[in-house]
C-alpha atoms as a PDB file:
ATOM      1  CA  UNK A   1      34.604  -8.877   5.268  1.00  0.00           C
ATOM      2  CA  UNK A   2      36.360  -6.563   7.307  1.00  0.00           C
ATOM      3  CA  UNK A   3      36.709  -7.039  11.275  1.00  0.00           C
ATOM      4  CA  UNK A   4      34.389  -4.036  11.460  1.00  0.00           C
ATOM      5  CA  UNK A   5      31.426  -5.380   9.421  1.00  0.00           C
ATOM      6  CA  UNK A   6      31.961  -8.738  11.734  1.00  0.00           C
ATOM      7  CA  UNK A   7      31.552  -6.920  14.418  1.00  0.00           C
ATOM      8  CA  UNK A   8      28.283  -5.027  13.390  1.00  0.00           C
ATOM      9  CA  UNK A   9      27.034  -8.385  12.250  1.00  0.00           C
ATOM     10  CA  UNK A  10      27.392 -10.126  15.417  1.00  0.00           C
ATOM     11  CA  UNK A  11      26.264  -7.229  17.304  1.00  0.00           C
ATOM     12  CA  UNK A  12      23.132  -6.892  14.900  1.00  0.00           C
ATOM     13  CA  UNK A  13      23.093 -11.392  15.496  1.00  0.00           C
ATOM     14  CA  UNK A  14      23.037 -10.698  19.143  1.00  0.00           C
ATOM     15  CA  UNK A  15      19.987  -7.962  19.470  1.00  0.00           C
ATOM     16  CA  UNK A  16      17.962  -9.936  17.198  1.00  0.00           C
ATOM     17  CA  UNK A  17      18.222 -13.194  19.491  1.00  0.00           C
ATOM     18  CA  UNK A  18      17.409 -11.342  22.408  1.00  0.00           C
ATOM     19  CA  UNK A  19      14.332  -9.591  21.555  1.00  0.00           C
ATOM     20  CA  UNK A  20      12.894 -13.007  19.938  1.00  0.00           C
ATOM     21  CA  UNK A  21      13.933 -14.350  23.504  1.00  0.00           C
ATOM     22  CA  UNK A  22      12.021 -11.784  25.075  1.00  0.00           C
ATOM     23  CA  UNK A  23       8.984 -12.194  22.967  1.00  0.00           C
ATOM     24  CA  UNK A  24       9.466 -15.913  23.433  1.00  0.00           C
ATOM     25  CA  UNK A  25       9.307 -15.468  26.849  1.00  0.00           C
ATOM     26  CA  UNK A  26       6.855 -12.900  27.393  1.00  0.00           C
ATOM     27  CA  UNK A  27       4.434 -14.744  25.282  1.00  0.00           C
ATOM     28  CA  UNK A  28       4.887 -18.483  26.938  1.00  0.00           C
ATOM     29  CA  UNK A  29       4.319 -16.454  30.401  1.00  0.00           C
ATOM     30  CA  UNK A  30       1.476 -14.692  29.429  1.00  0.00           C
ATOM     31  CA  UNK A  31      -0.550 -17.100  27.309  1.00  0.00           C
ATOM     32  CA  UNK A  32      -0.603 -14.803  23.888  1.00  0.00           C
ATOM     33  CA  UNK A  33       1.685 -13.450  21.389  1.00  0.00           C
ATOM     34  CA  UNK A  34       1.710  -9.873  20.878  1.00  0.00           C
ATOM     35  CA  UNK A  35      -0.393  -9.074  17.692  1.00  0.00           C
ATOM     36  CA  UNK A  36      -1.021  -6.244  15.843  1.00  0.00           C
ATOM     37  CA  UNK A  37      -5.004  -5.007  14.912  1.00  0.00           C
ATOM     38  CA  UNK A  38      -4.890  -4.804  11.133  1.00  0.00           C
ATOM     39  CA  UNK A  39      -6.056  -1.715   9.710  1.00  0.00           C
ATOM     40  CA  UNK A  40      -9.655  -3.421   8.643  1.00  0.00           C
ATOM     41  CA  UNK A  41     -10.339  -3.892  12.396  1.00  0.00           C
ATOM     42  CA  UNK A  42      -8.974  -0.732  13.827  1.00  0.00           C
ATOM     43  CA  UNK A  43     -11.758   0.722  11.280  1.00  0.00           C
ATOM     44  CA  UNK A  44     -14.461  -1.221  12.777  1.00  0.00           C
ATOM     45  CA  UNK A  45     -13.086  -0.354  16.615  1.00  0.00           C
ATOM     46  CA  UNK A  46     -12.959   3.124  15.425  1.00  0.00           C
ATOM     47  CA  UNK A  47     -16.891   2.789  14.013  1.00  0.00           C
ATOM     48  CA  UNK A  48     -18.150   1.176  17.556  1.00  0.00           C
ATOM     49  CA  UNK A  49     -15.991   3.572  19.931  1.00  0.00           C
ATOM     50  CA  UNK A  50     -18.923   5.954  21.845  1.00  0.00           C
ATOM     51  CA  UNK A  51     -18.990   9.492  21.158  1.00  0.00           C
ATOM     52  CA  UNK A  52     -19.257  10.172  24.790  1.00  0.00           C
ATOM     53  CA  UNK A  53     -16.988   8.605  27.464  1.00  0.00           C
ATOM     54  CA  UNK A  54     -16.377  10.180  31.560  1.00  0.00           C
ATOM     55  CA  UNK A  55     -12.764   9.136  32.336  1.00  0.00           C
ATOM     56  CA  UNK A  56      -9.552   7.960  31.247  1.00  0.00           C
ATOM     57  CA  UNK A  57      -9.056   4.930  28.166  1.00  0.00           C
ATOM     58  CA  UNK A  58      -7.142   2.337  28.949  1.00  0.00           C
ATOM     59  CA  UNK A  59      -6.316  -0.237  26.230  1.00  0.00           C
ATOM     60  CA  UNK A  60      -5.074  -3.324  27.988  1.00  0.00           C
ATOM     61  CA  UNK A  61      -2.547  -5.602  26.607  1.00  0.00           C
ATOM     62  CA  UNK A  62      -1.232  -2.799  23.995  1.00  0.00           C
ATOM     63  CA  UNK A  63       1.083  -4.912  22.303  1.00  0.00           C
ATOM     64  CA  UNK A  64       2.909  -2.496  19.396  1.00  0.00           C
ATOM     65  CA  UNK A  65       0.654   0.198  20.286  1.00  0.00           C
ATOM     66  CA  UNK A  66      -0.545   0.282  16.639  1.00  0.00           C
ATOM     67  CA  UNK A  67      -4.458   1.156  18.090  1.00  0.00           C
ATOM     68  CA  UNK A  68      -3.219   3.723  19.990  1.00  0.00           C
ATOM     69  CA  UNK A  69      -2.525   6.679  17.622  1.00  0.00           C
ATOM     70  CA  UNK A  70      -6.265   6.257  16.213  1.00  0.00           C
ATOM     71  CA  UNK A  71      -7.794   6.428  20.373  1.00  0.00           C
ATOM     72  CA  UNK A  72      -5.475   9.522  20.432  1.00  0.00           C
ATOM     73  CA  UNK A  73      -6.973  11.738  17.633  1.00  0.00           C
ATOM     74  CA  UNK A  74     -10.144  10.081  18.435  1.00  0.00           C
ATOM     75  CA  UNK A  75     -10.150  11.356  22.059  1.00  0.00           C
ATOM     76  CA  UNK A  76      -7.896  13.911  21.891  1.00  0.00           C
ATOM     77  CA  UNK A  77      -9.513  15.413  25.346  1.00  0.00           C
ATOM     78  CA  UNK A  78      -8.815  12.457  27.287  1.00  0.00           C
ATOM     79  CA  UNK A  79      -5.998  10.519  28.763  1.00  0.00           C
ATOM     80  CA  UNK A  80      -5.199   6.805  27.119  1.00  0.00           C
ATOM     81  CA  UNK A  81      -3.107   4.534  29.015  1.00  0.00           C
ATOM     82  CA  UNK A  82      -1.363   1.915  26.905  1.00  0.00           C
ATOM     83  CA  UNK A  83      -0.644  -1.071  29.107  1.00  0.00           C
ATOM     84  CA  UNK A  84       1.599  -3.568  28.079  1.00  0.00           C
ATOM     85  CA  UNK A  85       4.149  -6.220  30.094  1.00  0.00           C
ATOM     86  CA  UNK A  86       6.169  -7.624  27.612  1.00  0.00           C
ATOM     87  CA  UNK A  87       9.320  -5.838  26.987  1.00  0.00           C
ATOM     88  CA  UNK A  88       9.967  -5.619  23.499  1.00  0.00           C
ATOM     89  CA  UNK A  89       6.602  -4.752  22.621  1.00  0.00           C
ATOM     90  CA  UNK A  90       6.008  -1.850  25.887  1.00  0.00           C
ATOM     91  CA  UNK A  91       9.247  -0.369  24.479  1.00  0.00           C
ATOM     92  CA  UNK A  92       7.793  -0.254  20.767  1.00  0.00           C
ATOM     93  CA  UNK A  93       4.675   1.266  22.139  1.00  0.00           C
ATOM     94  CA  UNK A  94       6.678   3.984  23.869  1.00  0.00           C
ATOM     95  CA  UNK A  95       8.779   4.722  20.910  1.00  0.00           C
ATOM     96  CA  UNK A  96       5.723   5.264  18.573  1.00  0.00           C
ATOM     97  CA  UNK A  97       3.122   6.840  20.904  1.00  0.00           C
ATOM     98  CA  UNK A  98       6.062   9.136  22.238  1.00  0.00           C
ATOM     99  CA  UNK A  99       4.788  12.143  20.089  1.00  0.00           C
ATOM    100  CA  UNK A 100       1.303  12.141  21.622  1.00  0.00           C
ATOM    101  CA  UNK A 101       0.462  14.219  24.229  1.00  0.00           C
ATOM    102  CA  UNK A 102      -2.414  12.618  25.570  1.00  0.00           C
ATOM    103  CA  UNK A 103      -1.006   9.150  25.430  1.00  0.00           C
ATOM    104  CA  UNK A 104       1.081   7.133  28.412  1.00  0.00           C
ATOM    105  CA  UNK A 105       2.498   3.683  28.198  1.00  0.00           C
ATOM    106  CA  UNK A 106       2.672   1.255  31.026  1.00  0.00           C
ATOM    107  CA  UNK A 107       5.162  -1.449  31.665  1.00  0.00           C
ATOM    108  CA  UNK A 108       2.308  -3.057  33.809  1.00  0.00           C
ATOM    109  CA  UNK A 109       0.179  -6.219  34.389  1.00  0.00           C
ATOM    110  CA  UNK A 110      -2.949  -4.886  33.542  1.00  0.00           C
ATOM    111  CA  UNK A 111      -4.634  -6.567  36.589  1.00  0.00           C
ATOM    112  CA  UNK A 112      -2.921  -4.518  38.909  1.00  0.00           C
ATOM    113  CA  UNK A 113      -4.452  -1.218  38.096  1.00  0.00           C
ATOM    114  CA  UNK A 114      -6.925   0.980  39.662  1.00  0.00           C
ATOM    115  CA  UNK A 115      -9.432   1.681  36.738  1.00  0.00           C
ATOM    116  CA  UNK A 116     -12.538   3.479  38.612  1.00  0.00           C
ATOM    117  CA  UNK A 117     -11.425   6.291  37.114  1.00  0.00           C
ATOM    118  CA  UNK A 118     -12.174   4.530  33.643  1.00  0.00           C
ATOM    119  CA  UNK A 119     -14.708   5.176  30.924  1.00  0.00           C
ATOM    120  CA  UNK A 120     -13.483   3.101  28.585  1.00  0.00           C
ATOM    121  CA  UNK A 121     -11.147   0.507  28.136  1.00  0.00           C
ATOM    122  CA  UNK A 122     -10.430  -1.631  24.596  1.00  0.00           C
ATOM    123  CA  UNK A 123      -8.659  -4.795  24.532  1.00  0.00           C
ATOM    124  CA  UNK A 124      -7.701  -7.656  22.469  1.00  0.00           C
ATOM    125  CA  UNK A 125      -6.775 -10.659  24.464  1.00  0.00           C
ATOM    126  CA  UNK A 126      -7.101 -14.119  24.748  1.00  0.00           C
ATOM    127  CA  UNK A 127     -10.206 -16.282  25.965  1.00  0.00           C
ATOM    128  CA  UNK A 128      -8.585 -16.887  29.673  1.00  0.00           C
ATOM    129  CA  UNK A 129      -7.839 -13.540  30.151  1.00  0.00           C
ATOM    130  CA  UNK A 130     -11.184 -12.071  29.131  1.00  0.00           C
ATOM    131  CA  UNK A 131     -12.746 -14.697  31.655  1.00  0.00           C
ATOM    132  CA  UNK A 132     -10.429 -13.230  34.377  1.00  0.00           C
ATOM    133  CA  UNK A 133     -11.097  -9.465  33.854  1.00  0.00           C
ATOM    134  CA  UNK A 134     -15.383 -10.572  33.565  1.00  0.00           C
ATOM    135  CA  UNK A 135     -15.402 -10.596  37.128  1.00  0.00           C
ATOM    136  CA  UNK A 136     -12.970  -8.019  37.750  1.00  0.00           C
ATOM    137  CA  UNK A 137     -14.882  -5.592  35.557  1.00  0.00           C
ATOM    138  CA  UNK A 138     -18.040  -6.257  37.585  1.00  0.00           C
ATOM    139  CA  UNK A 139     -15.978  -5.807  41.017  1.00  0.00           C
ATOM    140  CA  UNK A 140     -14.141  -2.621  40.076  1.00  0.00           C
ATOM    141  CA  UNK A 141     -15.521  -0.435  37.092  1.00  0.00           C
ATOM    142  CA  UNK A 142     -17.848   2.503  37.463  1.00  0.00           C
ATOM    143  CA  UNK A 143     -21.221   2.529  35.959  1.00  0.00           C
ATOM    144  CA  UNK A 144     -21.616   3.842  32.032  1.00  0.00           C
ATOM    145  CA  UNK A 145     -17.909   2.422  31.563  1.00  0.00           C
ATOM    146  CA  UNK A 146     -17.714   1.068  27.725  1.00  0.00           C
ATOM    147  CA  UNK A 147     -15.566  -2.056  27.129  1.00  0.00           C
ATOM    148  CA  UNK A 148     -14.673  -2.705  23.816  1.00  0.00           C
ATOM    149  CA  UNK A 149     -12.991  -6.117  22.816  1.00  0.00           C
ATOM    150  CA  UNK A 150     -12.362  -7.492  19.415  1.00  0.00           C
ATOM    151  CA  UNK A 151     -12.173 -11.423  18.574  1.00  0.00           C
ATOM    152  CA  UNK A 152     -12.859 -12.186  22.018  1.00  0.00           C
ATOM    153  CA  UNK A 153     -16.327 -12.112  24.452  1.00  0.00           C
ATOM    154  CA  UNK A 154     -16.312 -10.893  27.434  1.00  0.00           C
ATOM    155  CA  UNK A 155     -18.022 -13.810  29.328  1.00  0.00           C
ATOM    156  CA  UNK A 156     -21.429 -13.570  31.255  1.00  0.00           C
ATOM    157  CA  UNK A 157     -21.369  -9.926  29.627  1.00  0.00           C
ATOM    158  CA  UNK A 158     -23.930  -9.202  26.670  1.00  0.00           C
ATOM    159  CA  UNK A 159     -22.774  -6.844  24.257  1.00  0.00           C
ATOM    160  CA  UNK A 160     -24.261  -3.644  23.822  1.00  0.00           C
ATOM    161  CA  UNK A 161     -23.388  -3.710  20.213  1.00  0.00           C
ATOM    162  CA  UNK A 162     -21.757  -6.341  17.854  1.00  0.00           C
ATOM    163  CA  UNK A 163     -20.283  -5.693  14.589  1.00  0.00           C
ATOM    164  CA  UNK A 164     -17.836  -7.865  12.191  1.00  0.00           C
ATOM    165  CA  UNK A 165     -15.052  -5.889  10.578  1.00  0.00           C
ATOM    166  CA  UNK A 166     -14.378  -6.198   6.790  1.00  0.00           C
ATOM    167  CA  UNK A 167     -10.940  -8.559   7.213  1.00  0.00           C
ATOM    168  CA  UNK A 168     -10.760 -12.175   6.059  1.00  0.00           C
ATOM    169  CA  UNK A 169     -12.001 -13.994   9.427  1.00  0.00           C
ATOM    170  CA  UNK A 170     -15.023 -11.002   9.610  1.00  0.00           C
ATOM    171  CA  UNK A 171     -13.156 -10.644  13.773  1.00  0.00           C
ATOM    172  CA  UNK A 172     -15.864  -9.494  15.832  1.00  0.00           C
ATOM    173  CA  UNK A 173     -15.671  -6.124  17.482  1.00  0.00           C
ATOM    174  CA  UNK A 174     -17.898  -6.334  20.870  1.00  0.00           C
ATOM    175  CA  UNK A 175     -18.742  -3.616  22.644  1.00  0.00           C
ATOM    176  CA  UNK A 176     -20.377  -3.800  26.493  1.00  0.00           C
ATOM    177  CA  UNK A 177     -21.486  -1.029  28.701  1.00  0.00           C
ATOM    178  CA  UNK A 178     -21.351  -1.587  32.341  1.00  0.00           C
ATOM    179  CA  UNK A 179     -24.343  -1.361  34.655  1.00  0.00           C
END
């Protein structure tokens, strides 16, 4: 092996250990790993999203930004915010969603932005989080605003509609409308 390929492989050794740090990291601090929707689910999302929505999209927690592209074409009229905190993932999100117009990524916590200009926001989180944004929904989003969650209820919220997508755990797709 040449001193050249040694280098490369060290250098290649070094990247890799410091994005799993960062995911490491990210996902001890925030409770959840990030996780990609599987095709079967963004179907489902795709089947519950409303035909009509007054304001911007927000997905929060956008992880690799692989439900992004499909809120794009689906909304092409509207601005979709991808928010995500963790590093490795935000930057993967920004790579792939770089070629759509109507599309910006956030390096953001998600609880820290104004959404009354929302009519629709999707996420995919985990049980404590969806307990946290329940009351913050309630508190801060405009009337006629759809939420859309999949795996996860929002709690004290009853779902508008309910459907199971066609994976192997059937994940429930929820979606709420606000009052």
């Amino acid at each position: 092996m040449t001193t050249l390929e040694q280098t490369l492989l060290i250098l290649v050794f070094c990247a890799g250990s410091l994005i799993t740090l960062s995911i490491v990291y990210w996902s001890l601090r925030l409770g959840i790993t990030p996780t990609a929707t599987t095709g079967k689910v963004k179907l489902n999302i795709q089947n519950c999203l409303p035909a009509v929505i007054d304001g911007n999209i927000y997905e929060l927690g956008c992880g690799f930004g692989s439900l992004i592209p499909v809120l794009a074409r689906h909304y092409s009229g509207h601005i979709i915010f991808g928010i995500e905190r963790s590093t490795v993932p935000y930057w993967i999100s920004r790579l792939r969603c770089r070629h759509l117009k109507n599309v910006t990524i956030i390096k953001q916590d998600f609880f820290n932005i104004e959404w009354e200009d929302t009519g629709l926001i999707i996420c995919y989180l985990y049980p404590g989080a969806m307990e946290r944004l329940s009351g913050e929904f309630q508190k801060r989003l405009k009337s006629d605003c759809y939420i859309i969650s999949h795996t996860f209820r929002l709690p004290g919220w009853e779902p508008e509609l309910e459907s199971k997508a066609g994976d192997l755990y059937r994940s429930p797709v929820y979606r709420y409308r606000c009052p």
